[in-house]
PDB file of N, CA and C in Angstrom:
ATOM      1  N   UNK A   1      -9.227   4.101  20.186  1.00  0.00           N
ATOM      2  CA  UNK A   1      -8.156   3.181  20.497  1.00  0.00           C
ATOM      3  C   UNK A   1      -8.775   1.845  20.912  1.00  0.00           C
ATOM      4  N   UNK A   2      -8.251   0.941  20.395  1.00  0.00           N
ATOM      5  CA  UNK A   2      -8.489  -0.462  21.228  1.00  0.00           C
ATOM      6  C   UNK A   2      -7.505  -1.242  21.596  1.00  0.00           C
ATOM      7  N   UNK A   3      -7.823  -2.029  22.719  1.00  0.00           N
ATOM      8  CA  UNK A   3      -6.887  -3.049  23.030  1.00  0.00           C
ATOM      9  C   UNK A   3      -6.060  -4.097  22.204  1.00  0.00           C
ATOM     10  N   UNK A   4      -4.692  -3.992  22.537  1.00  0.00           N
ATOM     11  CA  UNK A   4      -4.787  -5.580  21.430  1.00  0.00           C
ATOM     12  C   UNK A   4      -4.373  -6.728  22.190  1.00  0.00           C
ATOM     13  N   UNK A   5      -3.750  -6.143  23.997  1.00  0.00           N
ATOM     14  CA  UNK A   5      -3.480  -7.411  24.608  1.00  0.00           C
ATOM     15  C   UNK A   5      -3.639  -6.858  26.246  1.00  0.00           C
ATOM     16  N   UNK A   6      -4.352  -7.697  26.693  1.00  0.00           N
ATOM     17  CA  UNK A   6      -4.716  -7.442  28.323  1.00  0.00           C
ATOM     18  C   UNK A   6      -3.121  -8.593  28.777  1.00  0.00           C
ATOM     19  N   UNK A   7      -2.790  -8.180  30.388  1.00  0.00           N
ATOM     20  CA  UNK A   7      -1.804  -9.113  30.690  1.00  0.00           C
ATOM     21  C   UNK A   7      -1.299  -8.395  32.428  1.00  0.00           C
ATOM     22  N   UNK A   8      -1.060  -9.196  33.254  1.00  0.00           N
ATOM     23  CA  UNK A   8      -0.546  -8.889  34.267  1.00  0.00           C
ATOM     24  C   UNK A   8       0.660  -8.778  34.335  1.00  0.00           C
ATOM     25  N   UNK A   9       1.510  -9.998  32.999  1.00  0.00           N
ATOM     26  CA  UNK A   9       3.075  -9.930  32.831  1.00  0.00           C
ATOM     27  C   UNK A   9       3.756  -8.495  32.605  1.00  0.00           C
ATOM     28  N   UNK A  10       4.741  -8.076  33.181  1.00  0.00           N
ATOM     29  CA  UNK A  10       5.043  -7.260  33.096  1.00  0.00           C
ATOM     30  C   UNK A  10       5.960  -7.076  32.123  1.00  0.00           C
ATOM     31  N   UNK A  11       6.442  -8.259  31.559  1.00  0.00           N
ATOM     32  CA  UNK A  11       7.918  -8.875  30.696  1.00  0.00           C
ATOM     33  C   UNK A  11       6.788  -9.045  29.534  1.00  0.00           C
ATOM     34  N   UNK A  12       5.792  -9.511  29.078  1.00  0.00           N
ATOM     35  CA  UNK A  12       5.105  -9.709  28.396  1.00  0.00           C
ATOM     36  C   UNK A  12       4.540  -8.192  27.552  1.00  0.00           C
ATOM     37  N   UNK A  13       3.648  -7.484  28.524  1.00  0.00           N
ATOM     38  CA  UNK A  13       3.720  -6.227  28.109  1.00  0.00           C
ATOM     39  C   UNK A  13       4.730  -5.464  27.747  1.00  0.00           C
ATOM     40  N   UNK A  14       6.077  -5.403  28.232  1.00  0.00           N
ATOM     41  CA  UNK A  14       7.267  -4.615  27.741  1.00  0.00           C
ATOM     42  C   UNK A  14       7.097  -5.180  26.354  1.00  0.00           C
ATOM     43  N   UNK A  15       7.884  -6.517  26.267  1.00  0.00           N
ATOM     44  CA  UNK A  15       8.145  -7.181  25.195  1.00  0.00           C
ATOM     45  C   UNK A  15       6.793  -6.497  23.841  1.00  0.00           C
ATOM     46  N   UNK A  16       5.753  -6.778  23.860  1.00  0.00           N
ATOM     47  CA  UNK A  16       4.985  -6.559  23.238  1.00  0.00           C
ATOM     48  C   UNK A  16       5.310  -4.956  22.642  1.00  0.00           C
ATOM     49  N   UNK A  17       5.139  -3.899  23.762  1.00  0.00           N
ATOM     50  CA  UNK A  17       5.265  -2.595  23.082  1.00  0.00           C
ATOM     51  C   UNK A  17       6.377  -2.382  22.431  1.00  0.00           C
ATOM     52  N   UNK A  18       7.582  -2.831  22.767  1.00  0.00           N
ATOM     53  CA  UNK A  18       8.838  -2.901  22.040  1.00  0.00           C
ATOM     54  C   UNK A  18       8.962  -3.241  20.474  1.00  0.00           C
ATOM     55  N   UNK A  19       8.214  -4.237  20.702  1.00  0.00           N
ATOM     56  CA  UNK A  19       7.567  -5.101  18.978  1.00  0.00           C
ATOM     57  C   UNK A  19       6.854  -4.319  18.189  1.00  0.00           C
ATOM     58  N   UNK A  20       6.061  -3.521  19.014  1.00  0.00           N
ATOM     59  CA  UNK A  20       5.011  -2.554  17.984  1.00  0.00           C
ATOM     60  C   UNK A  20       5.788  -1.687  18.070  1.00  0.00           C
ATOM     61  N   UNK A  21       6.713  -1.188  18.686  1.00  0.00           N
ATOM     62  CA  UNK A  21       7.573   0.432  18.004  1.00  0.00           C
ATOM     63  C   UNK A  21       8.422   0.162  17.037  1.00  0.00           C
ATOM     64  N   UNK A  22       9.114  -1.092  17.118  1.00  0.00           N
ATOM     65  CA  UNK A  22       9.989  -1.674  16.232  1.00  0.00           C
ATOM     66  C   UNK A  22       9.247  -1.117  15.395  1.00  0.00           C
ATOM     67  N   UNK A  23       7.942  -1.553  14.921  1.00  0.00           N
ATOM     68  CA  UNK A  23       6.949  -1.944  13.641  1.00  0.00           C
ATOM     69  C   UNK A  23       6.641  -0.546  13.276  1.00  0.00           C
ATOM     70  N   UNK A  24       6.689   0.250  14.222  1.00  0.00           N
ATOM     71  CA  UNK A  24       6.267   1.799  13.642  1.00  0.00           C
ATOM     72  C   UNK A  24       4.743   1.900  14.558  1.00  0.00           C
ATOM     73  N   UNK A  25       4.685   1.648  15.187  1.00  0.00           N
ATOM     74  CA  UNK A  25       3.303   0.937  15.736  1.00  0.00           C
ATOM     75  C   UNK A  25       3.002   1.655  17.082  1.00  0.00           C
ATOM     76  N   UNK A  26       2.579   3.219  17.355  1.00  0.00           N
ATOM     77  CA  UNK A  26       2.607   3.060  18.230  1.00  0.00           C
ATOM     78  C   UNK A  26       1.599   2.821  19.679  1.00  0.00           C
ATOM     79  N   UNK A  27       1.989   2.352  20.795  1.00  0.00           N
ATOM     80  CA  UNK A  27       1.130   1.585  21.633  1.00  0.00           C
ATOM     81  C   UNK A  27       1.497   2.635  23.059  1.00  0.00           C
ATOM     82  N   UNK A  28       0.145   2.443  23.692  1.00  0.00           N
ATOM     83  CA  UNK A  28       0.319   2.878  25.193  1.00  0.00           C
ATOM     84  C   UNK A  28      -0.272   2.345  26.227  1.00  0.00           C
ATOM     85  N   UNK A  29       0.130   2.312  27.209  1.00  0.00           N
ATOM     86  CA  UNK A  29      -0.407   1.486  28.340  1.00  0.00           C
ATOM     87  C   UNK A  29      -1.324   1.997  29.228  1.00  0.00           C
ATOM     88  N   UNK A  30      -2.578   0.959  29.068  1.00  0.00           N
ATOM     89  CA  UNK A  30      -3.705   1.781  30.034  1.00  0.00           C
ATOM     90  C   UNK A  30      -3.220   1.157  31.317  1.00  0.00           C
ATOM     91  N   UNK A  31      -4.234   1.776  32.613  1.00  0.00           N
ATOM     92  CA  UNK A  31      -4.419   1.219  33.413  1.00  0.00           C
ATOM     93  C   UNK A  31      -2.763   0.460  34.532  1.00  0.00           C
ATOM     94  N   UNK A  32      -1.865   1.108  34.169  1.00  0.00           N
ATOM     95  CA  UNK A  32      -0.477   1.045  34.406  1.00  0.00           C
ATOM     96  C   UNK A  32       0.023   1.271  35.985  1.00  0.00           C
ATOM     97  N   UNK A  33      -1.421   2.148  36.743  1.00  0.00           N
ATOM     98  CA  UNK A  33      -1.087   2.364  37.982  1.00  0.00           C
ATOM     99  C   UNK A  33      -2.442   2.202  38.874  1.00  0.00           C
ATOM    100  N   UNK A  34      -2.969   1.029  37.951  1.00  0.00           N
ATOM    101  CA  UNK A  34      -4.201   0.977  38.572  1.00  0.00           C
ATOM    102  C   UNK A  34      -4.079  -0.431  40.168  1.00  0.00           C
ATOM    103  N   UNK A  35      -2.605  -0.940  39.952  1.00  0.00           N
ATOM    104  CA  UNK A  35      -2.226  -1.698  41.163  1.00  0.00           C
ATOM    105  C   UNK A  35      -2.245  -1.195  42.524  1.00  0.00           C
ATOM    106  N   UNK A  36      -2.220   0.349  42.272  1.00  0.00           N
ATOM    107  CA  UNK A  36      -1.648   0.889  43.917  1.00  0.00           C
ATOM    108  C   UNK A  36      -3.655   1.005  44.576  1.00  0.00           C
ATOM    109  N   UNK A  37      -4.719   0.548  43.250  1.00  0.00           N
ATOM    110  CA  UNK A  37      -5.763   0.610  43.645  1.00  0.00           C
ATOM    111  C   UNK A  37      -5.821  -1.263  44.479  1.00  0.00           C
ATOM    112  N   UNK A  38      -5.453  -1.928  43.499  1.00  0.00           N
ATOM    113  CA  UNK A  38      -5.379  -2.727  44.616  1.00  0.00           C
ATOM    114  C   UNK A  38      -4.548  -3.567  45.448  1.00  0.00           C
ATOM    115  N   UNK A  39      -3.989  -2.889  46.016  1.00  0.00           N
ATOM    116  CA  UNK A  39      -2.677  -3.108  46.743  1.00  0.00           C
ATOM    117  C   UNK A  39      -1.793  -3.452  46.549  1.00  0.00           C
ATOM    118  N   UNK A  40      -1.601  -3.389  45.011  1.00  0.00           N
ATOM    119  CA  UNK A  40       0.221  -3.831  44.496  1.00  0.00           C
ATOM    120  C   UNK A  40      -0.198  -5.176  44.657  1.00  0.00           C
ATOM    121  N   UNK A  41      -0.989  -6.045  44.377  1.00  0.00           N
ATOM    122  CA  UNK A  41      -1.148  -7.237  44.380  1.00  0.00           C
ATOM    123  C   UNK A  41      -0.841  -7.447  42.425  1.00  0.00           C
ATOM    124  N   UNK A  42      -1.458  -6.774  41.634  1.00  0.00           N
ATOM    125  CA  UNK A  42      -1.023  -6.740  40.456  1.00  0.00           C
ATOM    126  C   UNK A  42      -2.155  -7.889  39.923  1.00  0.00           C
ATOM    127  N   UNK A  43      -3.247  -7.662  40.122  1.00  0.00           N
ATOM    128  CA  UNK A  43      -4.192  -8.606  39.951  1.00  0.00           C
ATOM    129  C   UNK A  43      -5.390  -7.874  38.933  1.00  0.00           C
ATOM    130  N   UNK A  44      -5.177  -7.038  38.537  1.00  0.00           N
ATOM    131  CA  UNK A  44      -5.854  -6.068  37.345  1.00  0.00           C
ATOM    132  C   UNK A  44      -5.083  -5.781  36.527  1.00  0.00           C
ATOM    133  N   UNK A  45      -5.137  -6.810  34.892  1.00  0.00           N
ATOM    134  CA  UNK A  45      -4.638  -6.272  33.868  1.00  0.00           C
ATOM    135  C   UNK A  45      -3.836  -4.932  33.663  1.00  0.00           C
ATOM    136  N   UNK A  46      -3.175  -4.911  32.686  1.00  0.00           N
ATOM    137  CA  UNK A  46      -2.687  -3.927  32.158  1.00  0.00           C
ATOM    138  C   UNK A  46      -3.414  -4.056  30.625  1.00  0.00           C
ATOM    139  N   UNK A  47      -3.514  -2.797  29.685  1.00  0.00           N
ATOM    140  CA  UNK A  47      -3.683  -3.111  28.601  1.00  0.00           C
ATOM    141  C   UNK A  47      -2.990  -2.282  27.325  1.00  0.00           C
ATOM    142  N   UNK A  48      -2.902  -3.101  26.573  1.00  0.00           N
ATOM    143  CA  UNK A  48      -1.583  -2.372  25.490  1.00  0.00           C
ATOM    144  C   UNK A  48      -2.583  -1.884  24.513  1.00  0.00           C
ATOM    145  N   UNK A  49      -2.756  -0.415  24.015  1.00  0.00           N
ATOM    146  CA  UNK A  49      -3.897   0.936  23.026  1.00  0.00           C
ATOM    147  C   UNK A  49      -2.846   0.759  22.301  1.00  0.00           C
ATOM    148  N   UNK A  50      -4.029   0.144  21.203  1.00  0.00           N
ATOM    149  CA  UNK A  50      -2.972   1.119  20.107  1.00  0.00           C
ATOM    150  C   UNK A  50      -4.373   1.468  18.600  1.00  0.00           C
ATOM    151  N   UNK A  51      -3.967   2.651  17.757  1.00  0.00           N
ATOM    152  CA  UNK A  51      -5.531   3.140  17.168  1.00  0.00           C
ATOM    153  C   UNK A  51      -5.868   2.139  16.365  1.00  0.00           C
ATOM    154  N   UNK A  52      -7.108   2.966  16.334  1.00  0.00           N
ATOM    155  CA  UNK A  52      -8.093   1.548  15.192  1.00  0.00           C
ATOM    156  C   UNK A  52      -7.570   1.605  14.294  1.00  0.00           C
ATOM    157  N   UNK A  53      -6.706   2.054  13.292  1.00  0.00           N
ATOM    158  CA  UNK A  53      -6.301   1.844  11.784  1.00  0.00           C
ATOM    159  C   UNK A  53      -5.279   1.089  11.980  1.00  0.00           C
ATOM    160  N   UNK A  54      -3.890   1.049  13.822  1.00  0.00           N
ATOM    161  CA  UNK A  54      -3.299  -0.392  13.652  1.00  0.00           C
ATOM    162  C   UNK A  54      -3.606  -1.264  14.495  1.00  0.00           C
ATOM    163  N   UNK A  55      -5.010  -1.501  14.624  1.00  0.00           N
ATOM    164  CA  UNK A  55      -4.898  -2.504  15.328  1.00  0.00           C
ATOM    165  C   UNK A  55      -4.178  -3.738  14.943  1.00  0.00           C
ATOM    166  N   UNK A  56      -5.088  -3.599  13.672  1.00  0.00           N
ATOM    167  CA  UNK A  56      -5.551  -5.972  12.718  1.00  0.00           C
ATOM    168  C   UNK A  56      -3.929  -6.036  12.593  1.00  0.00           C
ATOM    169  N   UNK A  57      -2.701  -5.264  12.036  1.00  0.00           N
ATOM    170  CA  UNK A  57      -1.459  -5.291  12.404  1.00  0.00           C
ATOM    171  C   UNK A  57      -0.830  -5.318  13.337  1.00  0.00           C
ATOM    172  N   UNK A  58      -1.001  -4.676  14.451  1.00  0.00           N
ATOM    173  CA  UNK A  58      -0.519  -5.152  15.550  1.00  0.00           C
ATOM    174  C   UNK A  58      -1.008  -6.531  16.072  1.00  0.00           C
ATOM    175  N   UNK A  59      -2.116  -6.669  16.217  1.00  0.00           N
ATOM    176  CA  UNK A  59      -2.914  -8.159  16.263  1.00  0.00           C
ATOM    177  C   UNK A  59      -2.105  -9.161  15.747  1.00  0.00           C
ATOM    178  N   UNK A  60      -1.874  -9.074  14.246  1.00  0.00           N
ATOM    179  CA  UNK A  60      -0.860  -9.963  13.562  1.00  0.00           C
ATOM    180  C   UNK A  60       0.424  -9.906  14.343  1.00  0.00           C
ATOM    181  N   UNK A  61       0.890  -9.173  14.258  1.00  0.00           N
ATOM    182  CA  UNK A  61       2.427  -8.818  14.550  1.00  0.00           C
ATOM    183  C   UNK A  61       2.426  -9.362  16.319  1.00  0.00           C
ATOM    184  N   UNK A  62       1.460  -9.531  17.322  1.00  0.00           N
ATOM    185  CA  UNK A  62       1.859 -10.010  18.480  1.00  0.00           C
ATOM    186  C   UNK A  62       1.526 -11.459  18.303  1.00  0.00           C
ATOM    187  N   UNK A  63       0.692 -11.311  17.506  1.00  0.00           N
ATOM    188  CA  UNK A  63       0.423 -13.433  17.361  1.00  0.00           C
ATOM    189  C   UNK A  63       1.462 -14.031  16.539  1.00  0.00           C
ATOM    190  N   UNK A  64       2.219 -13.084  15.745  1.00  0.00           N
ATOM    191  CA  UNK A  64       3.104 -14.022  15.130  1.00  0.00           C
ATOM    192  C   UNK A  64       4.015 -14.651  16.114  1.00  0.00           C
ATOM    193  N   UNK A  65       4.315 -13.034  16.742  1.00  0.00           N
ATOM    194  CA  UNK A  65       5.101 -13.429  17.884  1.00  0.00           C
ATOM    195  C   UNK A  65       5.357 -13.882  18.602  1.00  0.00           C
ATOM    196  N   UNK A  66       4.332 -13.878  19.499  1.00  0.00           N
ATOM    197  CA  UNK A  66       3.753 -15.303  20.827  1.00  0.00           C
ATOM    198  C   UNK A  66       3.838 -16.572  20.225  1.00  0.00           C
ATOM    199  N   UNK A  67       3.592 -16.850  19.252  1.00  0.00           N
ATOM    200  CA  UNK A  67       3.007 -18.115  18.095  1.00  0.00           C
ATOM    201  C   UNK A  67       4.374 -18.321  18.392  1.00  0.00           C
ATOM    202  N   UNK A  68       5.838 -17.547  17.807  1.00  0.00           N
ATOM    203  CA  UNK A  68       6.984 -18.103  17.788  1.00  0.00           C
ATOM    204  C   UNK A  68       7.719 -18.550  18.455  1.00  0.00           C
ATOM    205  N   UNK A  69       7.089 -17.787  20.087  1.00  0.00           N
ATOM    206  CA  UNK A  69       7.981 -17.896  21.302  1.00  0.00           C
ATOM    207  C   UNK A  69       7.581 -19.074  22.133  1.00  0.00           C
ATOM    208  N   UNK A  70       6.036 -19.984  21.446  1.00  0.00           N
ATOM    209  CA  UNK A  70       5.427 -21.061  22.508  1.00  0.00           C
ATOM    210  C   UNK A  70       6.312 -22.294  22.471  1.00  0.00           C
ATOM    211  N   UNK A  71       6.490 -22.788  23.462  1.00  0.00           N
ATOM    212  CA  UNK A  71       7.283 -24.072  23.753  1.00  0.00           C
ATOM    213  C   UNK A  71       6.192 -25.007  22.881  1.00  0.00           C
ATOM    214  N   UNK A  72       7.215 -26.093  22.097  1.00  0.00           N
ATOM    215  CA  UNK A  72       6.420 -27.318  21.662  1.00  0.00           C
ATOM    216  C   UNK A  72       5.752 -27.493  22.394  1.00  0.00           C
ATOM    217  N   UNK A  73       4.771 -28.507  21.864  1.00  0.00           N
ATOM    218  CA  UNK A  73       4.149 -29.885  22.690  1.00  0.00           C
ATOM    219  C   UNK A  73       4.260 -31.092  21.844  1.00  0.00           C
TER     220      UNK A  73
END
């Protein structure tokens, strides 16, 4: 398994796994209760697994995404 997105957002990570199940894609969350290690401060990533055959698709499929959701400049 590898990562395809580290993130403290919690709205960010939902959003994301939601996108890859849509896709058939599926993803799991490491490290999900690793806050109560440091005090619910929420200062250690979360990270979204999903296997090596989807990663480079999921990869695509969250950059399209993010890509779509960034405010101009």
């Amino acid at each position: 398994m590898r990562d395809v997105l580290k993130t403290n957002d919690p709205v960010l990570l939902n959003f994301a796994e939601v996108m890859l199940s849509d896709a058939g894609i599926e993803a799991v969350v490491f490290d999900g209760h690793m806050s109560v290690m440091d005090g619910s401060l929420g200062i250690l990533p979360r990270r979204l697994m999903v296997t090596d055959e989807d990663f480079e698709r999921a990869k695509r499929l969250l950059a399209d995404a993010l890509q779509q959701g960034a405010p101009e400049r």
